[in-house]
Every structure is written in C-alpha cells, then in structure tokens.
PDB file of N, CA and C in Angstrom:
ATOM      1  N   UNK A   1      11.528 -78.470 -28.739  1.00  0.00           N
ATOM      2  CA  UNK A   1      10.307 -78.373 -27.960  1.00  0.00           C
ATOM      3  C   UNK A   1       9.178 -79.053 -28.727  1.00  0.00           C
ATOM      4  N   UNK A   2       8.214 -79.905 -28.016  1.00  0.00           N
ATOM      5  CA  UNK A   2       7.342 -80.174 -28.814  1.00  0.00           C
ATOM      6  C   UNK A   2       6.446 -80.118 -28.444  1.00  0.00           C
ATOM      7  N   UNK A   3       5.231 -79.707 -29.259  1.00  0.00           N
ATOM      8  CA  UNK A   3       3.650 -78.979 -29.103  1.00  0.00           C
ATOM      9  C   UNK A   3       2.755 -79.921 -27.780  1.00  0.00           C
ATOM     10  N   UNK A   4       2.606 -79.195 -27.267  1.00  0.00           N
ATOM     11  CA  UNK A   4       1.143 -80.211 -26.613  1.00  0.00           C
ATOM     12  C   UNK A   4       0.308 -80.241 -27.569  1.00  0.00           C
ATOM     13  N   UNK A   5      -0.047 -81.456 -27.424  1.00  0.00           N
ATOM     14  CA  UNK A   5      -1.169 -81.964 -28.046  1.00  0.00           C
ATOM     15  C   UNK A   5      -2.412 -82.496 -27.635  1.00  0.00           C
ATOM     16  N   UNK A   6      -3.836 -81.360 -28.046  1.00  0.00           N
ATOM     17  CA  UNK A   6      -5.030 -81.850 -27.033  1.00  0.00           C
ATOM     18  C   UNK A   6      -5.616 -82.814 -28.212  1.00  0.00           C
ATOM     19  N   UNK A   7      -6.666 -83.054 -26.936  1.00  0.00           N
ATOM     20  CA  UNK A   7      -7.643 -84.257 -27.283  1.00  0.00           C
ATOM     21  C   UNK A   7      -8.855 -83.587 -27.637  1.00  0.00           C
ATOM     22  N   UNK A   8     -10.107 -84.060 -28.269  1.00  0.00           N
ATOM     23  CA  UNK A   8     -11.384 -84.297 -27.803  1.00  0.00           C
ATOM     24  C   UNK A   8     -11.546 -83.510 -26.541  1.00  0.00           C
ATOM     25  N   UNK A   9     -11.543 -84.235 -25.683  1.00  0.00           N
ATOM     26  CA  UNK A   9     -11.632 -83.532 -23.702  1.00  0.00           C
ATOM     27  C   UNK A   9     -11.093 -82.606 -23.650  1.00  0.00           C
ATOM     28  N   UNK A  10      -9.728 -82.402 -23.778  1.00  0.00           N
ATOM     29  CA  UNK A  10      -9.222 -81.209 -23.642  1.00  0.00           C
ATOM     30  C   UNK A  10      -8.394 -79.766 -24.328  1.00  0.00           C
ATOM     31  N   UNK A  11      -9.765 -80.389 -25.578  1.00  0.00           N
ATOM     32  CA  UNK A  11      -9.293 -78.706 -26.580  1.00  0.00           C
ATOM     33  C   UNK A  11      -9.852 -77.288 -25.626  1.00  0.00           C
ATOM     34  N   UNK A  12     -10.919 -77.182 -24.565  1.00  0.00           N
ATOM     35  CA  UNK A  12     -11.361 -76.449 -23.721  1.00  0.00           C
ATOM     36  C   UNK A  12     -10.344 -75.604 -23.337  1.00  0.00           C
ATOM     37  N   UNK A  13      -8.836 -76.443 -23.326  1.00  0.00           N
ATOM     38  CA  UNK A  13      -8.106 -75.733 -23.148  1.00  0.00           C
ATOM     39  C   UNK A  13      -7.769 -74.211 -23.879  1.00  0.00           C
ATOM     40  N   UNK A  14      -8.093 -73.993 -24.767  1.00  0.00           N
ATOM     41  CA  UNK A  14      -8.007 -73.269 -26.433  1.00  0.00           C
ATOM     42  C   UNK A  14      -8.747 -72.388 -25.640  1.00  0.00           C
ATOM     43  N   UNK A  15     -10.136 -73.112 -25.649  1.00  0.00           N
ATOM     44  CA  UNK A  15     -11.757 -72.093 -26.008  1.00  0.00           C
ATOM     45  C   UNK A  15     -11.777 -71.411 -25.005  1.00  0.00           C
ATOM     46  N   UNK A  16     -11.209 -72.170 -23.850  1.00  0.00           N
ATOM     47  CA  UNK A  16     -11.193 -70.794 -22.210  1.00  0.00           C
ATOM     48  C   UNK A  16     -10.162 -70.083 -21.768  1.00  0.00           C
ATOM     49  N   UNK A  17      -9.053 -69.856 -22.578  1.00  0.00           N
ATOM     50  CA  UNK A  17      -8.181 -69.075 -22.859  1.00  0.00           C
ATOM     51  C   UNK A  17      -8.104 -67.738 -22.671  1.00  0.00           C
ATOM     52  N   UNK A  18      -7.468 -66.897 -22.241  1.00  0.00           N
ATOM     53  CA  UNK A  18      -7.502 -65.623 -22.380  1.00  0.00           C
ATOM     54  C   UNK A  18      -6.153 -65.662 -23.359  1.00  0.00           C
ATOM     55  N   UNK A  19      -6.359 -64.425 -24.141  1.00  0.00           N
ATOM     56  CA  UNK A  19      -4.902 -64.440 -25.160  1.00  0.00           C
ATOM     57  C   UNK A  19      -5.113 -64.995 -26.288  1.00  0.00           C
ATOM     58  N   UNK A  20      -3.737 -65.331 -26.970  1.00  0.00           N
ATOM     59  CA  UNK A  20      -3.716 -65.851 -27.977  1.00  0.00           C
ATOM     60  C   UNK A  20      -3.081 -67.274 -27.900  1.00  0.00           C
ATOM     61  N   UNK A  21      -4.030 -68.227 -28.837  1.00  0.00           N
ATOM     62  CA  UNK A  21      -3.795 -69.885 -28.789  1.00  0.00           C
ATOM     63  C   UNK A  21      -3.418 -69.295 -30.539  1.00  0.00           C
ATOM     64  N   UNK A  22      -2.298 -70.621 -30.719  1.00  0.00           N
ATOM     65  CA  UNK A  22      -2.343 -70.976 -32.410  1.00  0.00           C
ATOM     66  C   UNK A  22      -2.545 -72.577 -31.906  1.00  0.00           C
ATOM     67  N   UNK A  23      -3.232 -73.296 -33.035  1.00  0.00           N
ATOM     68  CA  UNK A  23      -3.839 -74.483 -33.227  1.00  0.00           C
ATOM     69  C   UNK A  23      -2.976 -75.510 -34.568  1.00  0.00           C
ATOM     70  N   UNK A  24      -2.376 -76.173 -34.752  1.00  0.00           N
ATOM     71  CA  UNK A  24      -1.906 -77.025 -35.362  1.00  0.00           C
ATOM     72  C   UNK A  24      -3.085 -78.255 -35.929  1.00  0.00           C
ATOM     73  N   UNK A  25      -3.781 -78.430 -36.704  1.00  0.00           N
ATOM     74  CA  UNK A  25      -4.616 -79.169 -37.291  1.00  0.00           C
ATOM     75  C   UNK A  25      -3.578 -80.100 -38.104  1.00  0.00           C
ATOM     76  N   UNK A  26      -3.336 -81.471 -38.066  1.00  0.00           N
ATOM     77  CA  UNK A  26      -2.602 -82.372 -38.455  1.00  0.00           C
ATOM     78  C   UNK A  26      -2.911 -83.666 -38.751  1.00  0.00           C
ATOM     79  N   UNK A  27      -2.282 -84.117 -39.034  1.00  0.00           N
ATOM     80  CA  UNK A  27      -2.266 -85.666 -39.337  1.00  0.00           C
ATOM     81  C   UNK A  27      -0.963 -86.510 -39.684  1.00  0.00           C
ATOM     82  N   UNK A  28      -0.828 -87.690 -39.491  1.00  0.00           N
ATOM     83  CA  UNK A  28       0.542 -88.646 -39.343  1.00  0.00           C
ATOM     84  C   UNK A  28       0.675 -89.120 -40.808  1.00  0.00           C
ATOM     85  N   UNK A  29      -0.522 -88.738 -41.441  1.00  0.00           N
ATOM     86  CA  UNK A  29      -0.323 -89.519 -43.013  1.00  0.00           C
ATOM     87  C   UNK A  29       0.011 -88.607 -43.441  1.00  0.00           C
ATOM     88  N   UNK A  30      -0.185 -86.700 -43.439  1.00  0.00           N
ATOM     89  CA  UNK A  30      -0.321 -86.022 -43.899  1.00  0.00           C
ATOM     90  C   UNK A  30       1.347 -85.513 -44.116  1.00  0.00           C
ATOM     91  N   UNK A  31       1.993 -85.203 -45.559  1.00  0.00           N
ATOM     92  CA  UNK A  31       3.287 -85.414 -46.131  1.00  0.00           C
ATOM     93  C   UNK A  31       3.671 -83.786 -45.512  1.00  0.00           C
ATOM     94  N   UNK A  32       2.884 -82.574 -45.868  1.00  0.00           N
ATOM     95  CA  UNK A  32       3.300 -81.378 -45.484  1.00  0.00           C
ATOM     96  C   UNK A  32       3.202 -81.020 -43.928  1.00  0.00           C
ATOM     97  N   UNK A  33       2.155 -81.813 -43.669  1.00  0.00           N
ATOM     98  CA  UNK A  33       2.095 -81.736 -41.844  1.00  0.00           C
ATOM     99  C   UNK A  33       3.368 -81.982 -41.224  1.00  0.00           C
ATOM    100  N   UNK A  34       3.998 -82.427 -41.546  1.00  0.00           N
ATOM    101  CA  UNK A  34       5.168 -83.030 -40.264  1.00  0.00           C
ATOM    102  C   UNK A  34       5.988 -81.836 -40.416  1.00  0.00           C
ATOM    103  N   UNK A  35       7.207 -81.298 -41.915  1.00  0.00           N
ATOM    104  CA  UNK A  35       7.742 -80.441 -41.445  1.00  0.00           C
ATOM    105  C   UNK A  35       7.391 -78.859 -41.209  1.00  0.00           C
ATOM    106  N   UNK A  36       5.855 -78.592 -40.984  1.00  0.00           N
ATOM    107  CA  UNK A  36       5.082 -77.758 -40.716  1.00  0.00           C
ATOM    108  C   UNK A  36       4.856 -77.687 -39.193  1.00  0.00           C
ATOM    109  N   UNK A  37       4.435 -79.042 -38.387  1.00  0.00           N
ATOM    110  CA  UNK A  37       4.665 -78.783 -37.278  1.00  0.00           C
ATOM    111  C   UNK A  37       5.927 -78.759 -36.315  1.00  0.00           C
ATOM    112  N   UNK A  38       6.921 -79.313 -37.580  1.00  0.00           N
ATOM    113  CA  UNK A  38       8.495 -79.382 -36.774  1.00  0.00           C
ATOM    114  C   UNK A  38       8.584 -77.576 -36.582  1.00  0.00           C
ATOM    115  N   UNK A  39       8.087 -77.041 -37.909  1.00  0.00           N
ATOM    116  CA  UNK A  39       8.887 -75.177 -37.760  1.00  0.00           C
ATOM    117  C   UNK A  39       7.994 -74.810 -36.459  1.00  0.00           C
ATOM    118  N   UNK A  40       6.835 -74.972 -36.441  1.00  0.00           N
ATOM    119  CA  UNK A  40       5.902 -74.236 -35.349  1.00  0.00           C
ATOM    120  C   UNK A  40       6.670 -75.169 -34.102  1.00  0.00           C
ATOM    121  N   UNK A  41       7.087 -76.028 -34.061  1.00  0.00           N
ATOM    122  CA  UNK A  41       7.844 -76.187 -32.559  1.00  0.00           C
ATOM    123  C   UNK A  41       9.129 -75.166 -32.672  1.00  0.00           C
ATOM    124  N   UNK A  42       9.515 -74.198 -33.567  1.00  0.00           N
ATOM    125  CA  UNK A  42      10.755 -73.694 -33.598  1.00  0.00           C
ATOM    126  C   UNK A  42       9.838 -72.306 -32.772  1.00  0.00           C
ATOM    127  N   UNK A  43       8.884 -72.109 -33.092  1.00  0.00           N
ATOM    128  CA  UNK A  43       8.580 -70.612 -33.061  1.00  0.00           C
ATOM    129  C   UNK A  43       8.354 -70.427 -31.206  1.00  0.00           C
ATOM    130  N   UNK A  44       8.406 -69.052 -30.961  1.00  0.00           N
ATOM    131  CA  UNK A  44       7.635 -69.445 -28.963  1.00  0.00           C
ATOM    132  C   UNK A  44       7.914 -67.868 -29.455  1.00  0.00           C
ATOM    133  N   UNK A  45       6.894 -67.299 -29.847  1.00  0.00           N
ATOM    134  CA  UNK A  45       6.044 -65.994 -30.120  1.00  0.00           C
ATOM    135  C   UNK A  45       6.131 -65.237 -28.595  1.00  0.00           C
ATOM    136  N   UNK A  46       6.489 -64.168 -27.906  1.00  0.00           N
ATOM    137  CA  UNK A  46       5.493 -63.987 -26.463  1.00  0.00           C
ATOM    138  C   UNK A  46       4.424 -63.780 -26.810  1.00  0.00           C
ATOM    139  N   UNK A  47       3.617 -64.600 -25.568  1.00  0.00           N
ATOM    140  CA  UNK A  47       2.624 -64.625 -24.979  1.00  0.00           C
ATOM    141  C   UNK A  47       1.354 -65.495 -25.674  1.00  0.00           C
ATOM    142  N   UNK A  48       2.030 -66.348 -26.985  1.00  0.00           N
ATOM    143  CA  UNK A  48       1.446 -67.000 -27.497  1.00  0.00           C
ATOM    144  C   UNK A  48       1.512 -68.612 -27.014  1.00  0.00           C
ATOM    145  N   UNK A  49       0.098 -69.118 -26.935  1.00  0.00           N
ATOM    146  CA  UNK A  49       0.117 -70.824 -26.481  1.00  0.00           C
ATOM    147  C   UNK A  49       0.192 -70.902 -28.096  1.00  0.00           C
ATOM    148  N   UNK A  50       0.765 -72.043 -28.565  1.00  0.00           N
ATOM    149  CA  UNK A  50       0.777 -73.026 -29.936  1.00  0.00           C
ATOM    150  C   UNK A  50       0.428 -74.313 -29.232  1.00  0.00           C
ATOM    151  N   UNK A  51      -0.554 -75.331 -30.222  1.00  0.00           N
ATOM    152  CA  UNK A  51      -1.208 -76.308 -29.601  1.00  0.00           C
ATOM    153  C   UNK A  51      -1.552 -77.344 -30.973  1.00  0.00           C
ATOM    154  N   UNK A  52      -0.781 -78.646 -31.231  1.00  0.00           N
ATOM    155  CA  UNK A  52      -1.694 -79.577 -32.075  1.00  0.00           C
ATOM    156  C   UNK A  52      -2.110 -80.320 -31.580  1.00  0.00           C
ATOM    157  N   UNK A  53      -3.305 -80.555 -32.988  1.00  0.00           N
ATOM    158  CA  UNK A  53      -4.445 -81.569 -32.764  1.00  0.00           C
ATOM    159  C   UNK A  53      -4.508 -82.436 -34.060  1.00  0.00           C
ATOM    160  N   UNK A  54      -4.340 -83.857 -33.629  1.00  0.00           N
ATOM    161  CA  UNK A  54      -4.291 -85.462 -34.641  1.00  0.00           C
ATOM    162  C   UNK A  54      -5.385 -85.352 -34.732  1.00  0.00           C
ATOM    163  N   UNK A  55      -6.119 -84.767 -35.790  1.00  0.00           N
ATOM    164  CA  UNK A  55      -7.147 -84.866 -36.412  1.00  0.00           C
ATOM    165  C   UNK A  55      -7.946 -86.763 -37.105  1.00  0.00           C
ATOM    166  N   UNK A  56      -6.748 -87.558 -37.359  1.00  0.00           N
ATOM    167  CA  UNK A  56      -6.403 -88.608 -37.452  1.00  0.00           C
ATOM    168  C   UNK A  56      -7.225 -89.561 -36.316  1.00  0.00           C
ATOM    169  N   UNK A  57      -6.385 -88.694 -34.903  1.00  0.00           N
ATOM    170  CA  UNK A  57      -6.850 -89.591 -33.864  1.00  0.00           C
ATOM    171  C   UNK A  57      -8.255 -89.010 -33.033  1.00  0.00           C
ATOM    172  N   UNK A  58      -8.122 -87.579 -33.139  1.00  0.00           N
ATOM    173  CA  UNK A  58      -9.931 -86.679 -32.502  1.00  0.00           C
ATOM    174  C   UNK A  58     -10.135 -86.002 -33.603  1.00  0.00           C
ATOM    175  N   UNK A  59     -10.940 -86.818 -34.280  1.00  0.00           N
ATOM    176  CA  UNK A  59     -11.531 -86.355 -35.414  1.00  0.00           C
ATOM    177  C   UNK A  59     -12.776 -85.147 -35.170  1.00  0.00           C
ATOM    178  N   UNK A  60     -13.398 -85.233 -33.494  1.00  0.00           N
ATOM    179  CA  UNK A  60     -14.460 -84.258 -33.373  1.00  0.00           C
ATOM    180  C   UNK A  60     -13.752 -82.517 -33.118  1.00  0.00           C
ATOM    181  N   UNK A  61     -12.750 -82.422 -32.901  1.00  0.00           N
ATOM    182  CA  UNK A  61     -12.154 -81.289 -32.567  1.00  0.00           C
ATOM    183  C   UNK A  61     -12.094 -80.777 -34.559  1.00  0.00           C
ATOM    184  N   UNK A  62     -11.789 -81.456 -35.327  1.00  0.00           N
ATOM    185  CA  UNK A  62     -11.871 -81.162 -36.668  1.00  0.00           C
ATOM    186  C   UNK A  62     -12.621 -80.983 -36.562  1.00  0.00           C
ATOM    187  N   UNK A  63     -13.906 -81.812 -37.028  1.00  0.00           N
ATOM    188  CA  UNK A  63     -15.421 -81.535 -37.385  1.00  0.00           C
ATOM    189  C   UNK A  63     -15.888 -80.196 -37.057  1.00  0.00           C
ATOM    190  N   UNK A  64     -15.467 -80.005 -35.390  1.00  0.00           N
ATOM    191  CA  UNK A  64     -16.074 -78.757 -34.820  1.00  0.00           C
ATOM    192  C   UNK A  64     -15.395 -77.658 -35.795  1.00  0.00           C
ATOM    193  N   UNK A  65     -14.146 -77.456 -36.174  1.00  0.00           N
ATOM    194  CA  UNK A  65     -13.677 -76.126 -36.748  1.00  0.00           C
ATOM    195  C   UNK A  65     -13.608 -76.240 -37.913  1.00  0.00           C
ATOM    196  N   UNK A  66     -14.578 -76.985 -38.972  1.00  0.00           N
ATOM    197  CA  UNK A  66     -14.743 -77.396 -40.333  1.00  0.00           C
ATOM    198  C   UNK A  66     -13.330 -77.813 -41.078  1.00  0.00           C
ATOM    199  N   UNK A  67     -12.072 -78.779 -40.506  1.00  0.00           N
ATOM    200  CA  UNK A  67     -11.034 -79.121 -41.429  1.00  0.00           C
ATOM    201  C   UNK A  67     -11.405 -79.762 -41.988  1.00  0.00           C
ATOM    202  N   UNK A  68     -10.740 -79.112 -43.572  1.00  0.00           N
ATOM    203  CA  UNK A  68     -11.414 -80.066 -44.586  1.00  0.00           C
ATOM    204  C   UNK A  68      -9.914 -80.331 -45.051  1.00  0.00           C
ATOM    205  N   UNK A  69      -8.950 -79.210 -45.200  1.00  0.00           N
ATOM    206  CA  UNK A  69      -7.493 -79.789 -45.751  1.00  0.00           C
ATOM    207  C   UNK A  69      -6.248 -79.489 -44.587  1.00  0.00           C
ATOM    208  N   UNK A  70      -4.922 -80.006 -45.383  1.00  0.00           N
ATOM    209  CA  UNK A  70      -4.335 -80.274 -43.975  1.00  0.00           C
ATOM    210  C   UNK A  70      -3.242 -80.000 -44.791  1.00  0.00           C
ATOM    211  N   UNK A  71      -2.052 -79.504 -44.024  1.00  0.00           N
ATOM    212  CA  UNK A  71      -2.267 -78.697 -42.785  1.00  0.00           C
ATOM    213  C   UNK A  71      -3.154 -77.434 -42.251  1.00  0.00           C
ATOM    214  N   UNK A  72      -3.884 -77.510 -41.393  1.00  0.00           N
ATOM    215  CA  UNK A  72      -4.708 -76.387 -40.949  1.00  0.00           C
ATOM    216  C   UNK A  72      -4.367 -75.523 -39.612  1.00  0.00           C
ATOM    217  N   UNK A  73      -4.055 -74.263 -39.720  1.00  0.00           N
ATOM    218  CA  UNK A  73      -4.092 -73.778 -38.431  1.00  0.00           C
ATOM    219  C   UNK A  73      -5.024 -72.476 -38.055  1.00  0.00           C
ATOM    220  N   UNK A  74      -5.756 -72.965 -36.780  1.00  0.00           N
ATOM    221  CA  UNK A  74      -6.270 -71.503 -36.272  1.00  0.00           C
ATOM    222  C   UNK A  74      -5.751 -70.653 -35.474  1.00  0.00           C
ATOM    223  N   UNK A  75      -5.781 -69.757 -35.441  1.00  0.00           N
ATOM    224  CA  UNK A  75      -5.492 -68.729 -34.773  1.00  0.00           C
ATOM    225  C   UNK A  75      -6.809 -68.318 -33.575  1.00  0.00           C
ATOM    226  N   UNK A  76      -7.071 -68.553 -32.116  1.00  0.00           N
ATOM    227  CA  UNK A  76      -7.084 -67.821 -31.418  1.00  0.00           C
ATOM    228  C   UNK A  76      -6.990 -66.880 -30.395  1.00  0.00           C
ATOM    229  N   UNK A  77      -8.048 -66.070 -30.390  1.00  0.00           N
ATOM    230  CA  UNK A  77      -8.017 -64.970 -29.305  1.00  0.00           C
ATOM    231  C   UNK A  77      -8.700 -65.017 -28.260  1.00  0.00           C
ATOM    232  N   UNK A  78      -8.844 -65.237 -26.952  1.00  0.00           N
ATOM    233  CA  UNK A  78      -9.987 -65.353 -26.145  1.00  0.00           C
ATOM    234  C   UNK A  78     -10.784 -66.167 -26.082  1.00  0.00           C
ATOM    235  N   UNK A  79     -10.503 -67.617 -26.325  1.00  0.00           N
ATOM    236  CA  UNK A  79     -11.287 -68.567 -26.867  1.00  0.00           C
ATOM    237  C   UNK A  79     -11.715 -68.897 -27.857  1.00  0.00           C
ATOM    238  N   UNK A  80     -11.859 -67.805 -29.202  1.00  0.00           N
ATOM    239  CA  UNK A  80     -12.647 -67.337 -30.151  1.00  0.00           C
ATOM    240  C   UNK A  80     -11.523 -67.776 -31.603  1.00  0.00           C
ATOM    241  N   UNK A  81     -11.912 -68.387 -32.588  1.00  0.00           N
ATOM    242  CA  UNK A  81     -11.378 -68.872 -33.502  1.00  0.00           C
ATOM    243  C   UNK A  81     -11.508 -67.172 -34.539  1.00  0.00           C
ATOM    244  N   UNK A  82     -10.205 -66.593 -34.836  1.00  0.00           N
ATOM    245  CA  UNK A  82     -10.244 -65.233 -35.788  1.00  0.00           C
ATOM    246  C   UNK A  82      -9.134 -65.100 -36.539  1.00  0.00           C
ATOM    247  N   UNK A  83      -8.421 -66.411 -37.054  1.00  0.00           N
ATOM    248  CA  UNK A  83      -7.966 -66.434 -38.317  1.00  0.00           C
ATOM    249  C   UNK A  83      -8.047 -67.683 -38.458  1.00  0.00           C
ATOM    250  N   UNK A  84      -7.617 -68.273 -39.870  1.00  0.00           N
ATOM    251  CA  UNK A  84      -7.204 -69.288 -40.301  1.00  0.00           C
ATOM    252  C   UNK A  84      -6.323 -69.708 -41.169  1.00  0.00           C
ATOM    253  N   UNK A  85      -5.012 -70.311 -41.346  1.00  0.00           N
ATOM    254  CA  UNK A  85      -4.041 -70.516 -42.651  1.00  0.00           C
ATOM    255  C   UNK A  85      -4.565 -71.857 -42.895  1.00  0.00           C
ATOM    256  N   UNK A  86      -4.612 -72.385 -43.899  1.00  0.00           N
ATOM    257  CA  UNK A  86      -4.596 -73.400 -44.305  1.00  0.00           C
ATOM    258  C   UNK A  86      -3.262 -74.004 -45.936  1.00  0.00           C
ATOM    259  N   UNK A  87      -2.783 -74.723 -45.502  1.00  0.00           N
ATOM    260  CA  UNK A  87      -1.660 -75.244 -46.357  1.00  0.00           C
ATOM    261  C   UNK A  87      -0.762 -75.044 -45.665  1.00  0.00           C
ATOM    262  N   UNK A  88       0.544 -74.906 -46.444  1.00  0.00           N
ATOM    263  CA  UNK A  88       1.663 -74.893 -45.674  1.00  0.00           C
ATOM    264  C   UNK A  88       2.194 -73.300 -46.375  1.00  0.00           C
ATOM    265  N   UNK A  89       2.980 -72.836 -44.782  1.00  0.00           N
ATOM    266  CA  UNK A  89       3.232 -71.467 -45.144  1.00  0.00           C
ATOM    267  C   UNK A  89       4.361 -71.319 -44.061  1.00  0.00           C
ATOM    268  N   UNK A  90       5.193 -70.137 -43.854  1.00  0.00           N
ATOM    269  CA  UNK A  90       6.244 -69.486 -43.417  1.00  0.00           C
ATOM    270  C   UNK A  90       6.067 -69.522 -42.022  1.00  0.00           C
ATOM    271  N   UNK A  91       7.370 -69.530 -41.388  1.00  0.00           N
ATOM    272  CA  UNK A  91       7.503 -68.569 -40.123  1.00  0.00           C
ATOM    273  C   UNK A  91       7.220 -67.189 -40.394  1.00  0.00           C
ATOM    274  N   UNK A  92       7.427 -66.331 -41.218  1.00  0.00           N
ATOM    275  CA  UNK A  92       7.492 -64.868 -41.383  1.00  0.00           C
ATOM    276  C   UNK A  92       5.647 -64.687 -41.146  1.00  0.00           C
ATOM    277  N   UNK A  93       5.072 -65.664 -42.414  1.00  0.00           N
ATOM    278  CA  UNK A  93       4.025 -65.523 -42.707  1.00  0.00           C
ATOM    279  C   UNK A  93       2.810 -65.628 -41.059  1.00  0.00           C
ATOM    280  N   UNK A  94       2.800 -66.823 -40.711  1.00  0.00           N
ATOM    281  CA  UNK A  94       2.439 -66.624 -39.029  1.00  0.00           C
ATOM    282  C   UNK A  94       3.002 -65.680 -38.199  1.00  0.00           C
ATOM    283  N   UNK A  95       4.561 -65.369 -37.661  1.00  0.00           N
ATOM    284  CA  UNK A  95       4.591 -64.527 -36.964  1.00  0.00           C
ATOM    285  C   UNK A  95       3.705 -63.062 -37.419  1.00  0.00           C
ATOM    286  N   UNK A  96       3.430 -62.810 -39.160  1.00  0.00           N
ATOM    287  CA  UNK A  96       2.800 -61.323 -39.459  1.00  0.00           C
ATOM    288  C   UNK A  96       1.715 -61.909 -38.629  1.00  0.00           C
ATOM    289  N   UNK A  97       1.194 -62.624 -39.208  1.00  0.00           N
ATOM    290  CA  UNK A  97      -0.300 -63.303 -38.678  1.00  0.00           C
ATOM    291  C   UNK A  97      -0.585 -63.193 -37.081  1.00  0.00           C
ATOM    292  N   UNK A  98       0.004 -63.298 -36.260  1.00  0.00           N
ATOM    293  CA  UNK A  98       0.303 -63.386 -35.391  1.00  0.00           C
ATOM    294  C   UNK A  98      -0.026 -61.631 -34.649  1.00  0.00           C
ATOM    295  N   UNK A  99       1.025 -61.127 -35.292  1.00  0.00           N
ATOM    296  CA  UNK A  99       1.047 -59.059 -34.558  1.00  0.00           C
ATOM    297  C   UNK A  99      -0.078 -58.645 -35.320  1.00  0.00           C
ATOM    298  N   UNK A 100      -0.452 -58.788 -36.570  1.00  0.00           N
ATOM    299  CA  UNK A 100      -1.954 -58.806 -36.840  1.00  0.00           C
ATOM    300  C   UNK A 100      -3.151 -58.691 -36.062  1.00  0.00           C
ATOM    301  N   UNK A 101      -3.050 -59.924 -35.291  1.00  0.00           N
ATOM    302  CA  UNK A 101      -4.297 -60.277 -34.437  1.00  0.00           C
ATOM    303  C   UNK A 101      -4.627 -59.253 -33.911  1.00  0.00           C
TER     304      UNK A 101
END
C-alpha cells in the first residue's frame, strides 16, 4: 500500500479531519526516510488516516509545522497537530504513540 501523498493545496485534508491523521514529513534525498516510510505503508492502525508529505517538493506544508529534521512525523487529532516523533523509530513505538493519543 502506498501513502497518499498531499500537496501544499491539499494538506486541508489533515487540518479538517475528524480523528486521527499520522503525517509522514520526508524527503527523496533523505537516507532514513525511505525505509521509514516503506514500514508506515506496512501499518493500517483502525481508524487511523497515515499521510506523506515531500517536503523536498511543498516545502510550505514544512515551514508551516516547523521541520527542521527528517524523518518527521505528526500525529493528528481533529485537525490539531498533538504529537510529534522525529528521527527514525519503531512500529511498536508509533502504534504506543498512536493508543496514547
């Protein structure tokens, strides 16, 4: 399975959400990004959207959620950005992250 991936235009998708979005912050140069977003295409959580964004290619969707390193992911709820991992980390570690929320 592989992630949709918004743009610029249509990260709205995220912010008008009811539920929970996870966010994939990425890049094509970036060495830990790739098999980071290969595991998050493994995961399908219920009731969770997962969503990357080529920071590379819409750099304003970064800007807006301050990425400064990569891989980055947010976590939200209701539109509302209320976690963040940054680096590379587990399936175990997101799914906790995840029943957390």
């Amino acid at each position: 399975m592989s992630l949709p991936e918004l743009t610029d235009a249509t990260f709205s998708t995220v912010t008008q959400s009811a539920g929970i979005c996870l966010v994939d912050f990425w890049a094509p140069w970036c060495g830990h990004c790739i098999p980071m977003k290969a595991m998050l295409e493994e995961l399908s959580p219920d009731g969770v959207r997962i969503y990357a964004v080529d920071v590379q290619e819409y750099p304003n969707v970064g800007a807006q959620f301050g990425i400064r390193s990569l891989p980055t992911i947010i976590f939200f709820r209701d539109g509302n950005p209320v976690k963040t991992m940054v680096g590379v980390t587990t399936k175990v570690a997101i799914l906790e992250a995840i029943r957390n929320l």
